[in-house]
N, C-alpha and C. Protein backbone atom coordinates (compact mmCIF):
# COMPACT_ATOMS: atom_id res chain seq x y z
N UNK A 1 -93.70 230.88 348.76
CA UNK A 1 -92.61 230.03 348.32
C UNK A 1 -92.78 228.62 348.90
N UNK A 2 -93.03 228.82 350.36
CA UNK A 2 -92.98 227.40 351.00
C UNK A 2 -94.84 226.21 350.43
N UNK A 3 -95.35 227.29 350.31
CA UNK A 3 -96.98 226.53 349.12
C UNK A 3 -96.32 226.00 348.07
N UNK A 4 -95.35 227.09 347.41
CA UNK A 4 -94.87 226.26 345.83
C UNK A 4 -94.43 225.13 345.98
N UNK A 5 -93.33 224.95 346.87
CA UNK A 5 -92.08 223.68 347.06
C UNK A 5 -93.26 222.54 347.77
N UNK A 6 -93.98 222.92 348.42
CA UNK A 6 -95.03 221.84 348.99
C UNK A 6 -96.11 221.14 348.17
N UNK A 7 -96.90 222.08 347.08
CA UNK A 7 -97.46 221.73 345.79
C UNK A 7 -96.60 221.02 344.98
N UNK A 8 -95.48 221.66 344.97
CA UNK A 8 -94.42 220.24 343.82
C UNK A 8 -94.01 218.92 344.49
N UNK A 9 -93.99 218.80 345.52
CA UNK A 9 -93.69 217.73 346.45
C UNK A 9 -94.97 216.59 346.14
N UNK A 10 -95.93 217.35 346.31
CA UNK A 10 -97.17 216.87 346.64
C UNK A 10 -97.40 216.20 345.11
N UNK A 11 -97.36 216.95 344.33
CA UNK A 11 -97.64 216.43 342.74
C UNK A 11 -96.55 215.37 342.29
N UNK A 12 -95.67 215.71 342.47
CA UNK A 12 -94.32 214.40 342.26
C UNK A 12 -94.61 213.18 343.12
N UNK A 13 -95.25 213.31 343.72
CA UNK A 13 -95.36 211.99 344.90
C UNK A 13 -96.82 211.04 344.33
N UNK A 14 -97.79 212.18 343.83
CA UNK A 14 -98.54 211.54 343.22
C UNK A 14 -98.26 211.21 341.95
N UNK A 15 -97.73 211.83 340.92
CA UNK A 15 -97.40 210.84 339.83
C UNK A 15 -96.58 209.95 340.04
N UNK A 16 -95.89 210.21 341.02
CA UNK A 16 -94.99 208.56 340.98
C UNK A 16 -96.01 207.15 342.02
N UNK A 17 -97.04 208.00 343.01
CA UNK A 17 -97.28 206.16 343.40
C UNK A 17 -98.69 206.11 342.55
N UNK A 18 -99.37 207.45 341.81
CA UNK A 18 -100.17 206.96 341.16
C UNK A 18 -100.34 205.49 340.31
N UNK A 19 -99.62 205.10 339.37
CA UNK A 19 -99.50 204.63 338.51
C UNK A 19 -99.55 202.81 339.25
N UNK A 20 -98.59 202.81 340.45
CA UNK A 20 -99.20 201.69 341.19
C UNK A 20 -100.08 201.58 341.79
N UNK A 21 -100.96 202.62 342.26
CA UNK A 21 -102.45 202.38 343.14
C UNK A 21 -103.31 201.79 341.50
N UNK A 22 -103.11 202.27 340.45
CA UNK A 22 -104.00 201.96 340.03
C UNK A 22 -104.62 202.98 339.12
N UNK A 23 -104.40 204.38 339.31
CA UNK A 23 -105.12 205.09 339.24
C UNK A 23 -104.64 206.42 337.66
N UNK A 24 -104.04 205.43 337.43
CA UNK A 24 -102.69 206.13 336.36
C UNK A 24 -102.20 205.33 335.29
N UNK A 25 -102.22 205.84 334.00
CA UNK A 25 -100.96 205.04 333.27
C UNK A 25 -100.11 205.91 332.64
N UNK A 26 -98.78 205.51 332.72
CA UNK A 26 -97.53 205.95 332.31
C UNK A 26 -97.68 205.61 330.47
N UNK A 27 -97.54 206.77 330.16
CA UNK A 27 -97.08 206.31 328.40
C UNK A 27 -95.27 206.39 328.42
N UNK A 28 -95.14 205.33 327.58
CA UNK A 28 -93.77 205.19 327.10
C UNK A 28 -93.89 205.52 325.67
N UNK A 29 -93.04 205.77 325.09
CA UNK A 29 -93.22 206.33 323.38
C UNK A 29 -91.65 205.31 323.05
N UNK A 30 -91.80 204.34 322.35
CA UNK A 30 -91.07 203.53 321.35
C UNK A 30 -90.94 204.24 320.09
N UNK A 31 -89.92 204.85 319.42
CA UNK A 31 -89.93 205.27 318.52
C UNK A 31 -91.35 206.46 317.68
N UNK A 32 -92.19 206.44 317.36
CA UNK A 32 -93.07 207.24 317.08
C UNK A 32 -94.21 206.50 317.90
N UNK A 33 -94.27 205.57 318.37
CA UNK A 33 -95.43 204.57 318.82
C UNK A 33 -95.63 204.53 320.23
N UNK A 34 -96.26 205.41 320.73
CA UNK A 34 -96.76 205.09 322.37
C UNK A 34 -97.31 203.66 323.22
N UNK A 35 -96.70 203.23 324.13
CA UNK A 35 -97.09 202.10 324.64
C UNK A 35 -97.61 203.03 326.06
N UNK A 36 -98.62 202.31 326.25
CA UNK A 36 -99.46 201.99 327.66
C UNK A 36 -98.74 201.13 328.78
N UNK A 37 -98.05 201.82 329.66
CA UNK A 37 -97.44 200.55 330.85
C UNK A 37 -98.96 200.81 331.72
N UNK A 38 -99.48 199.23 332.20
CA UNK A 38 -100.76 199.59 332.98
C UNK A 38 -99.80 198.30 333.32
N UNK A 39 -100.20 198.84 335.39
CA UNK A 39 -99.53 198.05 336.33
C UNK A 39 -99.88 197.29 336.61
N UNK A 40 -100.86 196.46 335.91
CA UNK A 40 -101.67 195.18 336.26
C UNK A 40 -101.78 194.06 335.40
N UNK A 41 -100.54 194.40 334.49
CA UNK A 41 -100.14 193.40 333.38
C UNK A 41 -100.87 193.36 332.20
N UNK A 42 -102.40 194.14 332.02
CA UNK A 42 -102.99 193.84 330.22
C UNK A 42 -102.66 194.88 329.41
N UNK A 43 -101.68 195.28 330.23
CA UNK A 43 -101.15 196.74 328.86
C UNK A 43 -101.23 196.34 327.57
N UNK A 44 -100.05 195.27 327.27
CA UNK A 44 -99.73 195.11 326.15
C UNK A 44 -101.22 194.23 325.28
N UNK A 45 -102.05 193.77 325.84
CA UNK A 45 -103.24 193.15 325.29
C UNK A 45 -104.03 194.62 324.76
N UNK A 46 -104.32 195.34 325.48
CA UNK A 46 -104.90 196.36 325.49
C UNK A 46 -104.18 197.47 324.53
N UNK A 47 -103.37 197.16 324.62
CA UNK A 47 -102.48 198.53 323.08
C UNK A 47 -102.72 197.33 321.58
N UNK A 48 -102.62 196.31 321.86
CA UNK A 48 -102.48 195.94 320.50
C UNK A 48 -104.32 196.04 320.35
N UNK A 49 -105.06 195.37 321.21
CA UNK A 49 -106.69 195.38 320.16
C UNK A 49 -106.94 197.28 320.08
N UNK A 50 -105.87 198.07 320.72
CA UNK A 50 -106.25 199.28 320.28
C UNK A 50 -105.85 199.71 318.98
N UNK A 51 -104.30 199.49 319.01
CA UNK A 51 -103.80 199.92 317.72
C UNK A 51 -104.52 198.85 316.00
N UNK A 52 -105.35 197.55 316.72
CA UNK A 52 -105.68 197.00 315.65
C UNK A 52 -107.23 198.03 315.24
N UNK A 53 -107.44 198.71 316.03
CA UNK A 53 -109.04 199.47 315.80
C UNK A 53 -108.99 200.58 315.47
N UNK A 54 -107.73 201.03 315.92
CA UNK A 54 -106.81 202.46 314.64
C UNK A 54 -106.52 202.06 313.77
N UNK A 55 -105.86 200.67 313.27
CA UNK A 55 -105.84 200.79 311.92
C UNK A 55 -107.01 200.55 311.32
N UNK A 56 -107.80 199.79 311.59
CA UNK A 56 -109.05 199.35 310.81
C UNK A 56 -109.68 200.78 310.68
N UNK A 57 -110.04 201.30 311.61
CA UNK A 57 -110.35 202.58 311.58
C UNK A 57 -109.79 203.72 310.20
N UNK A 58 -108.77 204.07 310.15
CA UNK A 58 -107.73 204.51 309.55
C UNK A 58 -108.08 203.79 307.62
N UNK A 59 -107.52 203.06 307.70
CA UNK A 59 -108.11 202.11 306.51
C UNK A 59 -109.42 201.93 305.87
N UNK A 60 -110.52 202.35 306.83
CA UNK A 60 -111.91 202.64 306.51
C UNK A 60 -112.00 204.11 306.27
N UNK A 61 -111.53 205.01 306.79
CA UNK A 61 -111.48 206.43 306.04
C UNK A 61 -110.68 206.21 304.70
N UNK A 62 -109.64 205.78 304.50
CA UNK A 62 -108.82 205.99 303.41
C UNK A 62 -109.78 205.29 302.40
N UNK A 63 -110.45 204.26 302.77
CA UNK A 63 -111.37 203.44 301.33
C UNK A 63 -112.40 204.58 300.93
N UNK A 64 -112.93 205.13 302.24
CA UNK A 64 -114.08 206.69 301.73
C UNK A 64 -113.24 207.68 301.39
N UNK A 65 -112.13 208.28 301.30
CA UNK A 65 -111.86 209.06 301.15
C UNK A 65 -111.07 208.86 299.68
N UNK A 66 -111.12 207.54 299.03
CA UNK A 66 -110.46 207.11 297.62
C UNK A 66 -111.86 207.33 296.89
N UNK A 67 -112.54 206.34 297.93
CA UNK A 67 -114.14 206.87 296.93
C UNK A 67 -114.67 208.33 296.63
N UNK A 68 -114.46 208.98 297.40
CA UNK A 68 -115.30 209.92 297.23
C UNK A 68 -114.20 211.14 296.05
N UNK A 69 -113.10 210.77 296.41
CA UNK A 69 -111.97 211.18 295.24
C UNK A 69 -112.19 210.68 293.74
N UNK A 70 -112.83 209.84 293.67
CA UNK A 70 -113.00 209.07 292.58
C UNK A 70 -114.33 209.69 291.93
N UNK A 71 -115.11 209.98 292.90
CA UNK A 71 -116.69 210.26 292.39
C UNK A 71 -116.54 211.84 291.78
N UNK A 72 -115.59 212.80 292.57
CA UNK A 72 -115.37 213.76 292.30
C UNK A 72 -114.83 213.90 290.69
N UNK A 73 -113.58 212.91 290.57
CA UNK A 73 -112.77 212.70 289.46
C UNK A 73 -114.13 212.22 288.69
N UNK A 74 -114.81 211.39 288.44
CA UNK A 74 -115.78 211.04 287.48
C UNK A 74 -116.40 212.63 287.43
N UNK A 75 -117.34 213.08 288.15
CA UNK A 75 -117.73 214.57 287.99
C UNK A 75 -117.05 215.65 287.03
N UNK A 76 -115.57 215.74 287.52
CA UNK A 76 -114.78 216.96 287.14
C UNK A 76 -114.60 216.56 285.53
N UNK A 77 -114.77 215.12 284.81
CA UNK A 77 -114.55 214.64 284.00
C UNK A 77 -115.64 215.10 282.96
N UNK A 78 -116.78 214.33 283.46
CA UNK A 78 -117.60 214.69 283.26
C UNK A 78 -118.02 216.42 282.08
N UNK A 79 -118.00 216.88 283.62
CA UNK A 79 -118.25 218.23 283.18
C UNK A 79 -117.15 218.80 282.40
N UNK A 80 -115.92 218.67 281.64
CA UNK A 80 -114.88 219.32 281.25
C UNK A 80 -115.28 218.39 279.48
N UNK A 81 -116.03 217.31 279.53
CA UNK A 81 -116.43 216.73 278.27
C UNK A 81 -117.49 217.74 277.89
N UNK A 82 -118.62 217.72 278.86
CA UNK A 82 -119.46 218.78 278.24
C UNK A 82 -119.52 220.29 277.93
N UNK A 83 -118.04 220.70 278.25
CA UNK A 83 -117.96 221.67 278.11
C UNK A 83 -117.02 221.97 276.74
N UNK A 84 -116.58 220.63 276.82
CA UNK A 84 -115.32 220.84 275.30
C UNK A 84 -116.44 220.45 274.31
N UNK A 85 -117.30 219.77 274.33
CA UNK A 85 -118.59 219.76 273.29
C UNK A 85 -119.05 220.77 272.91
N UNK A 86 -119.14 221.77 273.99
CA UNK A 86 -119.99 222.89 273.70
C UNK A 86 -119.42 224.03 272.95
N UNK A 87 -117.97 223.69 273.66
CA UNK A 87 -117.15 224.76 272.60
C UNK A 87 -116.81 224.71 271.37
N UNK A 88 -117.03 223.07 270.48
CA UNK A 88 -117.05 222.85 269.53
C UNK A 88 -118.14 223.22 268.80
N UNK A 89 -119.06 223.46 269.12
CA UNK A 89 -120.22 223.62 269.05
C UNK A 89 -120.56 224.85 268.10
């Protein structure tokens, strides 16, 4: 019992001065959107060129993933012409 209460002591003490040694960052969540508090002031520099490289990121799958929807759709097209040909046939 007295290990448990001493392990929780011990862990609460480090997440709380972690975060000022340095060695830690605290997420805050704004509405659906996590912010980075980093105790050395470039948090907020550092979340935005992140969240700008998730979206770019994000936005570059969605352009491959329209394309390759598209190539499929030409295919499925495709093949449903040559098959209504054939049945006329």
């Amino acid at each position: 019992m007295t290990r448990f209460i001493l392990l929780a002591i011990i862990s609460v003490s480090v997440l709380l001065i972690a975060p000022y040694v340095g060695y830690a960052r605290i997420i805050k969540v704004k509405g659906n959107k996590p912010h980075f508090i980093d105790f050395k002031g470039e948090s907020e520099e550092k979340w935005e060129n992140f969240e700008q490289g998730e979206l770019r990121e994000r936005r570059k799958e969605g352009r491959e993933y329209r394309k390759e929807r598209r190539e499929n759709r030409k295919e499925r097209r495709d093949e449903f012409r040559e098959n209504r040909e054939e049945s006329f046939e």
